[in-house]
PDB file of N, CA and C in Angstrom:
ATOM      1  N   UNK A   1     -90.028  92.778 188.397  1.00  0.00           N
ATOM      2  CA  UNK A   1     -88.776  93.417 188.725  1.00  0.00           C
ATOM      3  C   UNK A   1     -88.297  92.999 190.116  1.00  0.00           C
ATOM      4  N   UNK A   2     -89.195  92.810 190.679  1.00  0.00           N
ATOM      5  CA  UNK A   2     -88.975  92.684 192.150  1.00  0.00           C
ATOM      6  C   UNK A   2     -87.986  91.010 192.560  1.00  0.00           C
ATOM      7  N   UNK A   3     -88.270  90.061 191.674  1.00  0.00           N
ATOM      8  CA  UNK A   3     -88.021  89.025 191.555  1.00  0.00           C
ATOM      9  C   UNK A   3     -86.887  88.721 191.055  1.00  0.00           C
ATOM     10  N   UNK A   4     -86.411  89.902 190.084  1.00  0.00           N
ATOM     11  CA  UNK A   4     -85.343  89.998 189.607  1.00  0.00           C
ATOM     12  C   UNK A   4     -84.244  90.504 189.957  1.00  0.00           C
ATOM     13  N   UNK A   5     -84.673  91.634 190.489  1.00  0.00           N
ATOM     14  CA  UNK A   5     -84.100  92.209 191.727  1.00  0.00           C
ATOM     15  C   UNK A   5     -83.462  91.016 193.438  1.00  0.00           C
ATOM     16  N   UNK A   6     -84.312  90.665 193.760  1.00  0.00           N
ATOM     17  CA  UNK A   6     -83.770  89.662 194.706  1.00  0.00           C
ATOM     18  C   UNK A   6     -83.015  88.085 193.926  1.00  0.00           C
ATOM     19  N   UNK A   7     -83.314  88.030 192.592  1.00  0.00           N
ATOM     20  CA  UNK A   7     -82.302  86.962 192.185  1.00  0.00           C
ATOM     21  C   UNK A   7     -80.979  87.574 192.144  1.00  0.00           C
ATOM     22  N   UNK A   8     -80.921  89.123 191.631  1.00  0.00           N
ATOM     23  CA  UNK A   8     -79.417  89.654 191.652  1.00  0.00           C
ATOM     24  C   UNK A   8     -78.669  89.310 192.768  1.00  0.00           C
ATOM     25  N   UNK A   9     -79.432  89.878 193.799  1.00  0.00           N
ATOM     26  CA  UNK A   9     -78.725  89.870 194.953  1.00  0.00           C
ATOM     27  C   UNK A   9     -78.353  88.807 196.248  1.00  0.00           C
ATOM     28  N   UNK A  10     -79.722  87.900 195.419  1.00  0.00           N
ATOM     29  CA  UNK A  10     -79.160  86.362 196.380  1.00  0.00           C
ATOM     30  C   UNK A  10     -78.802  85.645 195.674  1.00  0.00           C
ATOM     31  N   UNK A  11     -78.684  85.691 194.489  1.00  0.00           N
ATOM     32  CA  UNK A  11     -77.862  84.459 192.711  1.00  0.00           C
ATOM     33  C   UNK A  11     -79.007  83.470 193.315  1.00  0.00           C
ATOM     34  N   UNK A  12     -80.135  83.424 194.140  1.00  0.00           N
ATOM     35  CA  UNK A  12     -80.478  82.102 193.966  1.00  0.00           C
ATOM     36  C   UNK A  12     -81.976  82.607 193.596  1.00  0.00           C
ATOM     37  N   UNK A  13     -82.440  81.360 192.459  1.00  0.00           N
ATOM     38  CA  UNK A  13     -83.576  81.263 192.534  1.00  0.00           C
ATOM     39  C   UNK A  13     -84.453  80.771 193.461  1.00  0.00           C
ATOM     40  N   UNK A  14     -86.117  81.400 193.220  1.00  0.00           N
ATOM     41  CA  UNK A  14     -87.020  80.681 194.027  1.00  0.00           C
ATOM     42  C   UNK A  14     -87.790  79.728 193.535  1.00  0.00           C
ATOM     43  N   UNK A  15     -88.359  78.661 194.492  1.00  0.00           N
ATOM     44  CA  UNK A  15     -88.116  77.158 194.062  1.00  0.00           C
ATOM     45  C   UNK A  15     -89.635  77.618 193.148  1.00  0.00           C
ATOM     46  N   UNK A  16     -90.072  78.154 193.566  1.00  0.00           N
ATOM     47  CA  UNK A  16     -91.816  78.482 192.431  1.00  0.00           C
ATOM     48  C   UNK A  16     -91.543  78.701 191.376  1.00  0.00           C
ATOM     49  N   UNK A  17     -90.152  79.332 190.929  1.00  0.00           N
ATOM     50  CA  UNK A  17     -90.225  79.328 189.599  1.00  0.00           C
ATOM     51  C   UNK A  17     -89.751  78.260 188.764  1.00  0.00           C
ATOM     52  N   UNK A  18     -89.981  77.125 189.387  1.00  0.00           N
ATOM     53  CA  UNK A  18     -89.977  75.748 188.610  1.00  0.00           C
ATOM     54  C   UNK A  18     -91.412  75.009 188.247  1.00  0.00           C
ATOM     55  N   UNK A  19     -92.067  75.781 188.998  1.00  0.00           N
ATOM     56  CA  UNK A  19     -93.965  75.099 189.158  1.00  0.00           C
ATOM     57  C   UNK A  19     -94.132  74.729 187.544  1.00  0.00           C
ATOM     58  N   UNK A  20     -94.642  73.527 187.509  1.00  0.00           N
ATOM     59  CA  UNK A  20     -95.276  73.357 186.539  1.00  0.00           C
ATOM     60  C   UNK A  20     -96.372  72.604 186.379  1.00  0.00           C
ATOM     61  N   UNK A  21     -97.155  72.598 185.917  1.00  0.00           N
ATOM     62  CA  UNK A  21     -98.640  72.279 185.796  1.00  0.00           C
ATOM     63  C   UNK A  21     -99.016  70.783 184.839  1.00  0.00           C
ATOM     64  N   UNK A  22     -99.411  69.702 184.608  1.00  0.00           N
ATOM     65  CA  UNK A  22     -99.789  69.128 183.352  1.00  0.00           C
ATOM     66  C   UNK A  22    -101.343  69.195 183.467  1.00  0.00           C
ATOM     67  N   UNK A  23    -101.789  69.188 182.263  1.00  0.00           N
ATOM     68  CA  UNK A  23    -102.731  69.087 182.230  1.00  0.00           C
ATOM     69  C   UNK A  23    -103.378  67.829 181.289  1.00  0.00           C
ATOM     70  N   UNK A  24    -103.921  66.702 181.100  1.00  0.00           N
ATOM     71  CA  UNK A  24    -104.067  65.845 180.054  1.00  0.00           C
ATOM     72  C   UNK A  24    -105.668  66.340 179.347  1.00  0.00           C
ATOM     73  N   UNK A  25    -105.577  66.407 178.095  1.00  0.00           N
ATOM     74  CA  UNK A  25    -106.878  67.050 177.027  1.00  0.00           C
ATOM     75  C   UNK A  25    -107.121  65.484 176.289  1.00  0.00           C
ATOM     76  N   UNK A  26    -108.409  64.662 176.402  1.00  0.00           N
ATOM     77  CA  UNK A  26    -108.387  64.119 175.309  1.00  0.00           C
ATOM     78  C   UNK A  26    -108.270  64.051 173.897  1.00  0.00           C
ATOM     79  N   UNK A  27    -107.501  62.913 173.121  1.00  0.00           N
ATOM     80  CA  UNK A  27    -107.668  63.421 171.971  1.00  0.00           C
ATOM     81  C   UNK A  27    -108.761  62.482 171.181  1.00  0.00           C
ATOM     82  N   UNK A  28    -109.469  61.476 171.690  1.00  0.00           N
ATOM     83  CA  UNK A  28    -111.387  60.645 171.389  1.00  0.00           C
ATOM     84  C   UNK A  28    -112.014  61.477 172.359  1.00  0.00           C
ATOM     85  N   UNK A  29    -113.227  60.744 171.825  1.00  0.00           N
ATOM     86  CA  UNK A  29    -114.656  61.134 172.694  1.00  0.00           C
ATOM     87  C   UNK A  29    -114.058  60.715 173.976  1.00  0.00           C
ATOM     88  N   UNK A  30    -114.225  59.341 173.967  1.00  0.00           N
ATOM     89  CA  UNK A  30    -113.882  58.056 174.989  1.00  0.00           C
ATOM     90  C   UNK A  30    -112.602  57.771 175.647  1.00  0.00           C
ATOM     91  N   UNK A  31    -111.737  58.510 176.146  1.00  0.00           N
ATOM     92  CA  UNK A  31    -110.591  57.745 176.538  1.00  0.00           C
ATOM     93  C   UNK A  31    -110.089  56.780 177.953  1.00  0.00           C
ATOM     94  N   UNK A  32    -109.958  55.609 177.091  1.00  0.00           N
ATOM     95  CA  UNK A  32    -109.528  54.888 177.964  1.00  0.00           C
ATOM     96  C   UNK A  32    -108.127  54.444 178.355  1.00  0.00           C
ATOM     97  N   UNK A  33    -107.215  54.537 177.547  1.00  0.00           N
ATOM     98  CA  UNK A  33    -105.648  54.714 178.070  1.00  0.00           C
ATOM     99  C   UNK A  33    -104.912  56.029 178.295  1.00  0.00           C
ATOM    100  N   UNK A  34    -103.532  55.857 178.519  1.00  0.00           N
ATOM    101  CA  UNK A  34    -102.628  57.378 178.373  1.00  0.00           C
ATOM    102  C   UNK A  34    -102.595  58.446 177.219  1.00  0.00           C
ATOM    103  N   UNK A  35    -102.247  56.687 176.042  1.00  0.00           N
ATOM    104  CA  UNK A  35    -102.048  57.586 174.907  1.00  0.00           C
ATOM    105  C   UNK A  35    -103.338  58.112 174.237  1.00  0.00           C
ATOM    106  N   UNK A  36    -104.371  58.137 174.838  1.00  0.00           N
ATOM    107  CA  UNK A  36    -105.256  58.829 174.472  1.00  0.00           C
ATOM    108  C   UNK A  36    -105.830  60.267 174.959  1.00  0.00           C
ATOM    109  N   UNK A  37    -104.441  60.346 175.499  1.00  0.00           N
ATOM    110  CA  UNK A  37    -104.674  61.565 176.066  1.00  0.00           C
ATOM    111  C   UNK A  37    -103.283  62.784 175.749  1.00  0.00           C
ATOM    112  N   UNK A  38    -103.681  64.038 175.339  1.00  0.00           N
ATOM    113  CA  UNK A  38    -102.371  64.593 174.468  1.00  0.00           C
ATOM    114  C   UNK A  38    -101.835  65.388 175.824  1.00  0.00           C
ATOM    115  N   UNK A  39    -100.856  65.466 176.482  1.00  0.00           N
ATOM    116  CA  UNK A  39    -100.446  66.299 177.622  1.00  0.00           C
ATOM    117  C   UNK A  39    -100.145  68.202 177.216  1.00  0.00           C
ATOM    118  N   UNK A  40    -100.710  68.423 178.024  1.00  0.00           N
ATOM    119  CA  UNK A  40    -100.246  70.096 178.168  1.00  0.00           C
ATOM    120  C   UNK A  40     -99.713  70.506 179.309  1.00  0.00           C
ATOM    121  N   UNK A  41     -98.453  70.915 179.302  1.00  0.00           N
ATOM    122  CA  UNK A  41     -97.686  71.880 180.114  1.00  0.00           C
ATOM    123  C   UNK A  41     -97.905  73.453 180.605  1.00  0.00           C
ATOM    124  N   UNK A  42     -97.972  73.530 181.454  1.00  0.00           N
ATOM    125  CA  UNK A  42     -98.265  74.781 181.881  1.00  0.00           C
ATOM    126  C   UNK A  42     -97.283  75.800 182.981  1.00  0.00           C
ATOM    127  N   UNK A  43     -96.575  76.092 182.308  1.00  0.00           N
ATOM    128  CA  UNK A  43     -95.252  76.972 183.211  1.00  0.00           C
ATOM    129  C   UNK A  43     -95.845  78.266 183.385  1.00  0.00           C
ATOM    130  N   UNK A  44     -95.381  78.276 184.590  1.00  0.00           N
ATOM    131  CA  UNK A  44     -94.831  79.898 185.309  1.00  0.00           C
ATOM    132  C   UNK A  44     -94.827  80.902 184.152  1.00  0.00           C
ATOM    133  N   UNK A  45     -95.559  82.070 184.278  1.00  0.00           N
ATOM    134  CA  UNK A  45     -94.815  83.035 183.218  1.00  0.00           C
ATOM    135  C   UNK A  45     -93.681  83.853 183.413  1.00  0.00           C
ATOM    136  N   UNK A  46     -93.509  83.912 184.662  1.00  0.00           N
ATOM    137  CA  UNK A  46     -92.120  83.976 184.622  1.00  0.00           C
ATOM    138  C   UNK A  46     -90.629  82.825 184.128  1.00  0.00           C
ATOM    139  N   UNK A  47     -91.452  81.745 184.121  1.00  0.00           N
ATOM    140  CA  UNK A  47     -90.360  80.990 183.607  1.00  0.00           C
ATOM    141  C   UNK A  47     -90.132  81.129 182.282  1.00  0.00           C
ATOM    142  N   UNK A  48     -91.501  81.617 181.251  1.00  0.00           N
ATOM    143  CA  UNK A  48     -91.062  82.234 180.208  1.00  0.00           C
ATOM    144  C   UNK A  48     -90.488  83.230 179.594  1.00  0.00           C
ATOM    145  N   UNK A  49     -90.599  83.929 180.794  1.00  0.00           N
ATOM    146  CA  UNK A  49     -90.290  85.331 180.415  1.00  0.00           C
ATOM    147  C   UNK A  49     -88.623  85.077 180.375  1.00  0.00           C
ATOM    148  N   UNK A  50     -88.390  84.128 181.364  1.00  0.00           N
ATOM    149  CA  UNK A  50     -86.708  83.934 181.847  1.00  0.00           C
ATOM    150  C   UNK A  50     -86.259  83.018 180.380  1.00  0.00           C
ATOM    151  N   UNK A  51     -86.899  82.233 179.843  1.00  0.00           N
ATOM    152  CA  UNK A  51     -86.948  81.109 178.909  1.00  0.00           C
ATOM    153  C   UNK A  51     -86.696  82.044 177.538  1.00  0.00           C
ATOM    154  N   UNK A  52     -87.701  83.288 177.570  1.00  0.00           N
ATOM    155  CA  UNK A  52     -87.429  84.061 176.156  1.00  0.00           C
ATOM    156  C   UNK A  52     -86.180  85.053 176.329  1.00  0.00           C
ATOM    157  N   UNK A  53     -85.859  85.555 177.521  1.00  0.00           N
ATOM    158  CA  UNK A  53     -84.753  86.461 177.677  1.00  0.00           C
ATOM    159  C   UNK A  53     -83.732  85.469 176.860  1.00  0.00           C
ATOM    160  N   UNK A  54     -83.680  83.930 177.805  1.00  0.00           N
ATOM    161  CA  UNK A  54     -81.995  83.592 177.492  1.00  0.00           C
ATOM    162  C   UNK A  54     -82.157  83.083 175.930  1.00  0.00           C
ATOM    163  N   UNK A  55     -83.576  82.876 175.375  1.00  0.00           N
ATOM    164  CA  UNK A  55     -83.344  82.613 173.734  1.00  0.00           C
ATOM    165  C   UNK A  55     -82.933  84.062 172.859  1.00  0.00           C
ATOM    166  N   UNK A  56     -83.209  85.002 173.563  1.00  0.00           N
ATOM    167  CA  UNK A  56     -82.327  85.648 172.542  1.00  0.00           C
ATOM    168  C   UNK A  56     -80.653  85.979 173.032  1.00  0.00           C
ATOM    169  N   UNK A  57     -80.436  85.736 174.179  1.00  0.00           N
ATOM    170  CA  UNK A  57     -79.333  85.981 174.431  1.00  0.00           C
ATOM    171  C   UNK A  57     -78.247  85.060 173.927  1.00  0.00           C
ATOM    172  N   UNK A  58     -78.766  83.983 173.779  1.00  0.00           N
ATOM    173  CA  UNK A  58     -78.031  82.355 173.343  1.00  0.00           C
ATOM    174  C   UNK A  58     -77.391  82.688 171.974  1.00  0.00           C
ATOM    175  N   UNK A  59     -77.386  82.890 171.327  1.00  0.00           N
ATOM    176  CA  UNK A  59     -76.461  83.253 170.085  1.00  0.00           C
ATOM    177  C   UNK A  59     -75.037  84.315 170.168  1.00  0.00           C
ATOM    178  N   UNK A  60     -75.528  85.295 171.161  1.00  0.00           N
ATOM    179  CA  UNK A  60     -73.763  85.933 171.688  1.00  0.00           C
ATOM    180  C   UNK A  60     -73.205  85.416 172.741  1.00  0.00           C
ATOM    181  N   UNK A  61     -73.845  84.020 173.210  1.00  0.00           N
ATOM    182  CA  UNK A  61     -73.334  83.383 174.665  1.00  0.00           C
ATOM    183  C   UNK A  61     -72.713  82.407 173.929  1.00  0.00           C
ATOM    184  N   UNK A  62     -73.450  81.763 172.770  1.00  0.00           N
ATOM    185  CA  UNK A  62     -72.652  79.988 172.831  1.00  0.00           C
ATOM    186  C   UNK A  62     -72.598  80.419 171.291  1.00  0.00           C
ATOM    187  N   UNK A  63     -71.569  79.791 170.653  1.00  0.00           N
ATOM    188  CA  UNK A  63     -70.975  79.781 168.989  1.00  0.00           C
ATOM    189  C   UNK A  63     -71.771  79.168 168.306  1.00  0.00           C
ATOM    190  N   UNK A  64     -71.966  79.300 167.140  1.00  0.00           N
ATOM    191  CA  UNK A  64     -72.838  78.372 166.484  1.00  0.00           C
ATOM    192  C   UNK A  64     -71.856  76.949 165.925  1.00  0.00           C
ATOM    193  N   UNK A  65     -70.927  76.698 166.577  1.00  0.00           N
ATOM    194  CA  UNK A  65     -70.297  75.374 165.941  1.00  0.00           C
ATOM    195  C   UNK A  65     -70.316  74.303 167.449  1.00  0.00           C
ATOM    196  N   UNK A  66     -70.709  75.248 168.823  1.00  0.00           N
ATOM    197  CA  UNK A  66     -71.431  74.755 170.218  1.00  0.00           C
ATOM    198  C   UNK A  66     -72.853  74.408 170.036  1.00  0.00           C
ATOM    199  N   UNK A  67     -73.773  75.090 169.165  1.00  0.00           N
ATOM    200  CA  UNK A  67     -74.767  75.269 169.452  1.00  0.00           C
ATOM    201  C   UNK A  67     -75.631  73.602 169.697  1.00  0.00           C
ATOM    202  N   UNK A  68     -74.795  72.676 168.714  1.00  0.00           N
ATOM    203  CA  UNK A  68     -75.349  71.443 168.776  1.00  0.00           C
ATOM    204  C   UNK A  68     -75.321  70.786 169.933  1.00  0.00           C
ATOM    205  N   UNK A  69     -74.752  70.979 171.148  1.00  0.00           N
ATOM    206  CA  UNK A  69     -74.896  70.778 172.530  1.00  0.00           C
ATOM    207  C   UNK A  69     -75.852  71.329 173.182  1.00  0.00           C
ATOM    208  N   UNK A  70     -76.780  72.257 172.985  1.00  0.00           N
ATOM    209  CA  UNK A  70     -77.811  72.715 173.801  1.00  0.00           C
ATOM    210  C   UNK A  70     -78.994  72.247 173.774  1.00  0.00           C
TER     211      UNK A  70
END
């Protein structure tokens, strides 16, 4: 709340809630190139939390004949 609270009142976000993490998991025993490696992302939970608010909000914000732009 608190976070949300100071986005009201300064409209700006804070730059942490862009942090994101990779993580690479093999997908052989052995890996020796990139593609042997499957990437995982790891966001902020607040960036999800912000990420699931605006998915449900997105259907009374943008038309569904817009929607193919997002």
């Amino acid at each position: 709340m608190h976070f949300l609270s100071e986005f009201h009142w300064n409209e700006k976000l804070s730059k942490d809630i862009n942090s994101t993490f990779i993580a690479l998991l093999p997908k052989i025993e052995s890996p020796q190139r990139l593609n042997d490696f499957r990437p995982i992302f790891l966001v902020n939970r607040l960036y999800k939390v912000l990420a699931n608010i605006l998915h449900n909000v997105m259907a009374s914000v943008i038309s569904e004949s817009q929607s193919a732009f997002i």
